[in-house]
PDB file of N, CA and C in Angstrom:
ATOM      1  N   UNK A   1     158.514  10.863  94.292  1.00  0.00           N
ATOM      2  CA  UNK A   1     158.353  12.232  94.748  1.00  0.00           C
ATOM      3  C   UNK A   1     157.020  12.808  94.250  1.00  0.00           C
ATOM      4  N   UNK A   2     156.688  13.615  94.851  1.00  0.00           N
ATOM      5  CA  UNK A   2     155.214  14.472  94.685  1.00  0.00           C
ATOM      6  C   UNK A   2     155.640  15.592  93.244  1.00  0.00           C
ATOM      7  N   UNK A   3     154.142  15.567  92.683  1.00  0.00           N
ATOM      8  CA  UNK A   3     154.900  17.080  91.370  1.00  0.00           C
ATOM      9  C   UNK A   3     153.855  17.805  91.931  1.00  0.00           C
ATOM     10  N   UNK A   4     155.076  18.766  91.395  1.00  0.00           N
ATOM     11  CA  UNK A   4     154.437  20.178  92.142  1.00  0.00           C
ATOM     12  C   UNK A   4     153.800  21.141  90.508  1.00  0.00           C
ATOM     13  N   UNK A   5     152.947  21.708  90.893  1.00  0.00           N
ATOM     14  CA  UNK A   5     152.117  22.635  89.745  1.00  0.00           C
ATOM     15  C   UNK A   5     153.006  24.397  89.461  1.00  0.00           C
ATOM     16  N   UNK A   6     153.779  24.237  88.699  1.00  0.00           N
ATOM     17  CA  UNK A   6     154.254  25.683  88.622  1.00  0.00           C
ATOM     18  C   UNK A   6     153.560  26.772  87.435  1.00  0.00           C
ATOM     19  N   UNK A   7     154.396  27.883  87.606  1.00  0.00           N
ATOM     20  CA  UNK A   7     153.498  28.981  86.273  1.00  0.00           C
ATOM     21  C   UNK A   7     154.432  28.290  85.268  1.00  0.00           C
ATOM     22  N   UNK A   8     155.412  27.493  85.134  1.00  0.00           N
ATOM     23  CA  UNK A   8     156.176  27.218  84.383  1.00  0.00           C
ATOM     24  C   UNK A   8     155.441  25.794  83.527  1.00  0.00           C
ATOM     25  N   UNK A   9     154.947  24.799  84.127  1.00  0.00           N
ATOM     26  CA  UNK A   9     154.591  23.897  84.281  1.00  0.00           C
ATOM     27  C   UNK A   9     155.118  22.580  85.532  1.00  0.00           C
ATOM     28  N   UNK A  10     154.671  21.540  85.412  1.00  0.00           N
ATOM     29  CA  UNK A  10     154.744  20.228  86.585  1.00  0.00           C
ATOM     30  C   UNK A  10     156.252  20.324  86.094  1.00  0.00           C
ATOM     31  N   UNK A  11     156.742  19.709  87.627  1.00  0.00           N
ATOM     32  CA  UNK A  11     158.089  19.895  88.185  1.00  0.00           C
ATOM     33  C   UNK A  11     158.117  18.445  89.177  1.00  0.00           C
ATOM     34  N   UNK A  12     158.631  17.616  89.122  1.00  0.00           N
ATOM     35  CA  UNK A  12     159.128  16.814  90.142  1.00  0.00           C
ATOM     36  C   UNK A  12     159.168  17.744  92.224  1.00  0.00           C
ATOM     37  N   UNK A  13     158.928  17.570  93.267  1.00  0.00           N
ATOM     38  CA  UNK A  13     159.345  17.908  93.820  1.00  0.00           C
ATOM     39  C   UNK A  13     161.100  18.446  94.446  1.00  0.00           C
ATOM     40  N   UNK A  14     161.240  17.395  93.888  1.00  0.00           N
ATOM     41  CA  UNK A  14     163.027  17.517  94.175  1.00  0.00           C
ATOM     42  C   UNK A  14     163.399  18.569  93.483  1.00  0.00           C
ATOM     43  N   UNK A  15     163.225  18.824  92.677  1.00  0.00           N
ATOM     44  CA  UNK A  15     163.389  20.051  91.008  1.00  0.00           C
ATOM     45  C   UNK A  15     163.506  21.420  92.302  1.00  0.00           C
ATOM     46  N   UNK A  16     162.782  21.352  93.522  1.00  0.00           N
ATOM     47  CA  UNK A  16     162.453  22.755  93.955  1.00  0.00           C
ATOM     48  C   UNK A  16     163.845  23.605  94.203  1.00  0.00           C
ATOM     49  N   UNK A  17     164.423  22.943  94.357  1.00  0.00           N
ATOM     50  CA  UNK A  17     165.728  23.887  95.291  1.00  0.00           C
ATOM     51  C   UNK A  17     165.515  24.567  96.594  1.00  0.00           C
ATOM     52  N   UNK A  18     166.142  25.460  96.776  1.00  0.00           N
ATOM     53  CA  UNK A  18     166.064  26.491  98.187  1.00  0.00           C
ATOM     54  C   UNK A  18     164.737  27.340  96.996  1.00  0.00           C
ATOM     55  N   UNK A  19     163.942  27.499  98.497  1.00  0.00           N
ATOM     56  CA  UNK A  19     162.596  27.800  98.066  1.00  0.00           C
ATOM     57  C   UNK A  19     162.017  28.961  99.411  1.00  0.00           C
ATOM     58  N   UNK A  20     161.623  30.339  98.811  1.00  0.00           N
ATOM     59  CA  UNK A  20     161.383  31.090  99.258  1.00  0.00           C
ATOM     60  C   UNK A  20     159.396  30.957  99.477  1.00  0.00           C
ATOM     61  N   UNK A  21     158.802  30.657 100.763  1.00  0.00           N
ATOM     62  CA  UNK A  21     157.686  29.854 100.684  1.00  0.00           C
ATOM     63  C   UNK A  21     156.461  30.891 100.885  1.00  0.00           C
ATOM     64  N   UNK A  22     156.553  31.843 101.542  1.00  0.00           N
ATOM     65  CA  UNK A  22     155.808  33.091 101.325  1.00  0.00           C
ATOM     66  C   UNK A  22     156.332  34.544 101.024  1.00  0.00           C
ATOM     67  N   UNK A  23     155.824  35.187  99.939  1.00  0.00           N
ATOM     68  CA  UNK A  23     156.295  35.754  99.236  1.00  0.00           C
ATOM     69  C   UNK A  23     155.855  36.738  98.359  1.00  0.00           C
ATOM     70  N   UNK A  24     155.254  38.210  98.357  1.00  0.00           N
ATOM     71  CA  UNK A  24     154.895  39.222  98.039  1.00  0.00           C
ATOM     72  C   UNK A  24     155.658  39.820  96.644  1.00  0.00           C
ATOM     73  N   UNK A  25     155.474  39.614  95.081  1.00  0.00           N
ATOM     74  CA  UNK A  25     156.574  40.320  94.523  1.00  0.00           C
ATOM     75  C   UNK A  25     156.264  42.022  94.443  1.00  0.00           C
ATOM     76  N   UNK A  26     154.500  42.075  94.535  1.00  0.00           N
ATOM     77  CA  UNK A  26     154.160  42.832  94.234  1.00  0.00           C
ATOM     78  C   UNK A  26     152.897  43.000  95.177  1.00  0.00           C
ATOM     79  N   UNK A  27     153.006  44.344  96.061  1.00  0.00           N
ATOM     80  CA  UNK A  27     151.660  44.587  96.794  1.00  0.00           C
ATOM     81  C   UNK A  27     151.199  45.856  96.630  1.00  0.00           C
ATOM     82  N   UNK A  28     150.068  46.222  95.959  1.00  0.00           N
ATOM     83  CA  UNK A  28     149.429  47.422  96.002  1.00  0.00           C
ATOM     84  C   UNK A  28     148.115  47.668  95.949  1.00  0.00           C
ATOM     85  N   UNK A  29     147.508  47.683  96.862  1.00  0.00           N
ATOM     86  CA  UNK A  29     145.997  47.847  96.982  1.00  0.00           C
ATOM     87  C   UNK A  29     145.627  49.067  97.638  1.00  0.00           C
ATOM     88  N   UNK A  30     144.429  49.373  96.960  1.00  0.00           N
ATOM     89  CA  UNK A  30     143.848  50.318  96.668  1.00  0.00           C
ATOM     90  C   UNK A  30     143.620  51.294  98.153  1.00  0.00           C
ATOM     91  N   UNK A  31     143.809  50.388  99.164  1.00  0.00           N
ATOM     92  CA  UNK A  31     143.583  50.854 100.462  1.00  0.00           C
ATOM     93  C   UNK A  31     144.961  51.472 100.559  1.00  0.00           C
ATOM     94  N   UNK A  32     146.067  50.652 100.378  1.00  0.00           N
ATOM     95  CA  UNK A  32     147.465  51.039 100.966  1.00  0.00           C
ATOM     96  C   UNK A  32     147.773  52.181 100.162  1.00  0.00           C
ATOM     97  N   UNK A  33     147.355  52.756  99.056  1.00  0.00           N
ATOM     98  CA  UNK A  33     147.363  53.475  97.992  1.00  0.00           C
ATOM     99  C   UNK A  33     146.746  55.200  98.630  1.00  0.00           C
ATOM    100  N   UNK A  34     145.502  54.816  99.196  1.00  0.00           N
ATOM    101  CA  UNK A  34     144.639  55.707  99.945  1.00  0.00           C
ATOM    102  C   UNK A  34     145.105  56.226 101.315  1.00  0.00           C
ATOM    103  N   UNK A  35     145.413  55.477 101.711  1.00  0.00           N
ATOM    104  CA  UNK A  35     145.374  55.429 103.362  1.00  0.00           C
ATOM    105  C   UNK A  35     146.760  55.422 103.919  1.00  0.00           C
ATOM    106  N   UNK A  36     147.659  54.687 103.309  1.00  0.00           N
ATOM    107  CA  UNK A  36     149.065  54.517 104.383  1.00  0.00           C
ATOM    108  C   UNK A  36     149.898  55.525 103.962  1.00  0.00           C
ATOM    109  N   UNK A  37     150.311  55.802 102.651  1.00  0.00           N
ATOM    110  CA  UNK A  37     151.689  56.786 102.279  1.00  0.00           C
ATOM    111  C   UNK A  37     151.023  57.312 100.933  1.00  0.00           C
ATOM    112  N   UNK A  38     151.908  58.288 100.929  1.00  0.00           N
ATOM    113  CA  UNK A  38     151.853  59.169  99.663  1.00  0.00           C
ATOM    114  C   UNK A  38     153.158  58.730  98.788  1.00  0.00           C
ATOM    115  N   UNK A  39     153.884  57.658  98.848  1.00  0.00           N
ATOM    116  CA  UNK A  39     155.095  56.586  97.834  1.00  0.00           C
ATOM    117  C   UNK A  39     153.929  56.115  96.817  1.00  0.00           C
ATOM    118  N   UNK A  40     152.974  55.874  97.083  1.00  0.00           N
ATOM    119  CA  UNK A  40     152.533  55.375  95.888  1.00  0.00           C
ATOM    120  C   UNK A  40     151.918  56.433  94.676  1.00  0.00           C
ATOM    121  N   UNK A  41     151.979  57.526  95.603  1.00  0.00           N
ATOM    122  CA  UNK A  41     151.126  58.888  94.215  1.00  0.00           C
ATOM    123  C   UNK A  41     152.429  58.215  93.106  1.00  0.00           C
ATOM    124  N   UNK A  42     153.297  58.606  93.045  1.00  0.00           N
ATOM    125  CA  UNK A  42     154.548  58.242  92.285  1.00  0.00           C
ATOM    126  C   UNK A  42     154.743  56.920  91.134  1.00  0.00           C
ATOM    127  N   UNK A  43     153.746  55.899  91.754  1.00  0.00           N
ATOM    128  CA  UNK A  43     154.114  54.518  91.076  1.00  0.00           C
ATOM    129  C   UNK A  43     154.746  54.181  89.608  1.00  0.00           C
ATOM    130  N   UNK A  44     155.152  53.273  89.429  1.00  0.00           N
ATOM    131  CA  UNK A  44     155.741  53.811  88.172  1.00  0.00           C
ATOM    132  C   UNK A  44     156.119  52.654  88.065  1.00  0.00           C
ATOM    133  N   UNK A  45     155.066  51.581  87.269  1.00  0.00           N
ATOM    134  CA  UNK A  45     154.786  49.853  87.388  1.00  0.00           C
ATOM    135  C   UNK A  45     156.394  49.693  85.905  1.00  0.00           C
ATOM    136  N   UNK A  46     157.044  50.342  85.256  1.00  0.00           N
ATOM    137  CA  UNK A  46     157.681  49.622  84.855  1.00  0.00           C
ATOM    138  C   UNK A  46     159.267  49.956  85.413  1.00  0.00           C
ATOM    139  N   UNK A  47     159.380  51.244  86.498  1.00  0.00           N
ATOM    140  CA  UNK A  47     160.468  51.062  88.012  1.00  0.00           C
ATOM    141  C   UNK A  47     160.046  49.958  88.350  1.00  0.00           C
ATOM    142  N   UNK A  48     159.063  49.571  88.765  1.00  0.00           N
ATOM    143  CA  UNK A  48     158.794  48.593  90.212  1.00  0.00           C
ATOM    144  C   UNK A  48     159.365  47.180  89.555  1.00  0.00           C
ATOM    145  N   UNK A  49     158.801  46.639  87.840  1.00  0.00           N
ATOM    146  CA  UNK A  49     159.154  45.644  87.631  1.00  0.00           C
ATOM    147  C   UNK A  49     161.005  45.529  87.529  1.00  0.00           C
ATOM    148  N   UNK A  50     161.632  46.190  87.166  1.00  0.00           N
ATOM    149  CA  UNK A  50     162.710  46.642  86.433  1.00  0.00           C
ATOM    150  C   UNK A  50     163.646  46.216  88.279  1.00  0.00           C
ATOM    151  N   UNK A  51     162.722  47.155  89.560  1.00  0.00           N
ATOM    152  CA  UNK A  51     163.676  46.672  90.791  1.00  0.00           C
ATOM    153  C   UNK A  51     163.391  45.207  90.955  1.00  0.00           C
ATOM    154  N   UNK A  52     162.122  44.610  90.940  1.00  0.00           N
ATOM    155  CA  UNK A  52     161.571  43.302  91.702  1.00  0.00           C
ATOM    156  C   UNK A  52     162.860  42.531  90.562  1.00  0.00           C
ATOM    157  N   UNK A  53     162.895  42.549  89.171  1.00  0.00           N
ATOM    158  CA  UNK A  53     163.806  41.721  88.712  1.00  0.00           C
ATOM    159  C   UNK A  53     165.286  41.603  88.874  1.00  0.00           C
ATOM    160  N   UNK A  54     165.279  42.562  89.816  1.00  0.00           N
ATOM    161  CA  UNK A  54     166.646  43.674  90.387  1.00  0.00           C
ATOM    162  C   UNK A  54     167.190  42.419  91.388  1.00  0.00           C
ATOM    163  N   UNK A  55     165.829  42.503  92.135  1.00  0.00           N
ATOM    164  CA  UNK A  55     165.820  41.485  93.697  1.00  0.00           C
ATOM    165  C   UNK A  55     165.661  40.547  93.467  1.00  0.00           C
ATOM    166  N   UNK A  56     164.904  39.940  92.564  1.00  0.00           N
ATOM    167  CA  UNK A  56     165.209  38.808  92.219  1.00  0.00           C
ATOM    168  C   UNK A  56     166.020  37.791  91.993  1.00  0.00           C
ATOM    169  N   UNK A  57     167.115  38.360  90.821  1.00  0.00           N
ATOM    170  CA  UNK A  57     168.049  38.237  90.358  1.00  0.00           C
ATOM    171  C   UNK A  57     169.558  38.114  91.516  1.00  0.00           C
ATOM    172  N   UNK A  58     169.047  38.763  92.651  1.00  0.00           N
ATOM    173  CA  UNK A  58     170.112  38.521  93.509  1.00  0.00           C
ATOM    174  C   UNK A  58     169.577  37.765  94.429  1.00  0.00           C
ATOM    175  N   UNK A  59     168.228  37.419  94.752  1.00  0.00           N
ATOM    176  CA  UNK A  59     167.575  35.678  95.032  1.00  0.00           C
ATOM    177  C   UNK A  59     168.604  34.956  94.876  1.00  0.00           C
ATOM    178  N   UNK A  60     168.163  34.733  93.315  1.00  0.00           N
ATOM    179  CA  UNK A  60     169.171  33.589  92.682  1.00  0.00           C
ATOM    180  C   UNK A  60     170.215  33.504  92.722  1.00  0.00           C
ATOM    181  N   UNK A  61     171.110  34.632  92.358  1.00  0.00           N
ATOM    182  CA  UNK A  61     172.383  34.788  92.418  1.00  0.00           C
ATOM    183  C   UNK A  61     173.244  34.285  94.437  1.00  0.00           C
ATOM    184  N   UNK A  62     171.854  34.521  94.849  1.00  0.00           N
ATOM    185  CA  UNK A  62     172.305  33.872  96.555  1.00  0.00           C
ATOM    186  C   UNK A  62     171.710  32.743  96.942  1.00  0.00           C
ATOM    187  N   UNK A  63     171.116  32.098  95.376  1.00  0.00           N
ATOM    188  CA  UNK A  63     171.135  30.154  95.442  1.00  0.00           C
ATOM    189  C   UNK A  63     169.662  30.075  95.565  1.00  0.00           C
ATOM    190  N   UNK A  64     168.604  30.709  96.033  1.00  0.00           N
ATOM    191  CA  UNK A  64     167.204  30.743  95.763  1.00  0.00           C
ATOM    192  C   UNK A  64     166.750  30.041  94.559  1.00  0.00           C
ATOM    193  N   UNK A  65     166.365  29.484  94.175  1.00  0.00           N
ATOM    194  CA  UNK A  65     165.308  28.861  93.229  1.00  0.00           C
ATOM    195  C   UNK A  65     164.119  28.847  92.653  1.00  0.00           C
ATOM    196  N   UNK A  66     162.982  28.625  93.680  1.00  0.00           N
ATOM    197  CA  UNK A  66     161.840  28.678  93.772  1.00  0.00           C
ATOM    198  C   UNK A  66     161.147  30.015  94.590  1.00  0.00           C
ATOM    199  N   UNK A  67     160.560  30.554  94.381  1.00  0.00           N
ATOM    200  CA  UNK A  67     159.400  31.691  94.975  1.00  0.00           C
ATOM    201  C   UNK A  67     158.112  31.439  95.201  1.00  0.00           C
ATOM    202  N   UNK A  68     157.183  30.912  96.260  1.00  0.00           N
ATOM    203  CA  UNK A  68     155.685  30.836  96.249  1.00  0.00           C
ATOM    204  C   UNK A  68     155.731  32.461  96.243  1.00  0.00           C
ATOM    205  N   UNK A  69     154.550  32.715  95.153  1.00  0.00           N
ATOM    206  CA  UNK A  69     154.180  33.904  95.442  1.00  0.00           C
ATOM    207  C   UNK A  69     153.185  34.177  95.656  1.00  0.00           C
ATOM    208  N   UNK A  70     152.305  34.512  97.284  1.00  0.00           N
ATOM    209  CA  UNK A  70     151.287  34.742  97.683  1.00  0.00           C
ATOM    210  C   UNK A  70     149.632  35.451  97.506  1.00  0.00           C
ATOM    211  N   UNK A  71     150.135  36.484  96.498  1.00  0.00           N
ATOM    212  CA  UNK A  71     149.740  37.851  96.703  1.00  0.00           C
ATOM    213  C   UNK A  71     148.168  37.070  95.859  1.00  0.00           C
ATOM    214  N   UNK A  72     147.431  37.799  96.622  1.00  0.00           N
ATOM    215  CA  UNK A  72     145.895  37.562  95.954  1.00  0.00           C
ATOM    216  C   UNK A  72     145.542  38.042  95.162  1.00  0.00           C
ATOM    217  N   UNK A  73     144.323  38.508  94.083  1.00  0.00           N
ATOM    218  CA  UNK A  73     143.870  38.905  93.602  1.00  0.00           C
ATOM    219  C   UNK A  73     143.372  40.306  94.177  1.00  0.00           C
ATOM    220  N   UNK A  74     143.735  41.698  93.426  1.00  0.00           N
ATOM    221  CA  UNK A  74     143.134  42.628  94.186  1.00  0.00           C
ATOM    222  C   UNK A  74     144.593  43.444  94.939  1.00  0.00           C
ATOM    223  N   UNK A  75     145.405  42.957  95.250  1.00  0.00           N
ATOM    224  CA  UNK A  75     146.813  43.271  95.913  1.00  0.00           C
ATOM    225  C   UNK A  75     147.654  44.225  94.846  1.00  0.00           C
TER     226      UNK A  75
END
């Protein structure tokens, strides 16, 4: 099998499980901030972590495993 490179470290491929393959945990850029809604005047980065581990957690709890998480630099 192929190893795959995680934030965790190398993983066998098989290791992946049900695998969520594109994947946003966190998007906020400076444009969407400016320009789309006034939800972000509000932000409140240790709500946001506190829900994403919220959603997360019920990922897993619905057999999820793995997360690519997309988001670029700057997001």
């Amino acid at each position: 099998m192929a190893t795959i490179n995680t934030i965790t470290g190398t993983i066998d491929s098989s290791e992946l499980g049900e695998t969520l393959m594109h994947e946003h945990v966190f998007v906020l850029s400076t444009e969407t901030r400016n320009n789309v809604s006034s939800r972000w005047d509000d932000w409140d980065e240790d709500r946001a972590v506190a829900d994403a581990d919220g959603w997360l957690n019920q990922a897993r709890t619905a057999g999820v495993e793995t997360i690519v998480d997309v988001t670029g630099f700057g997001l």
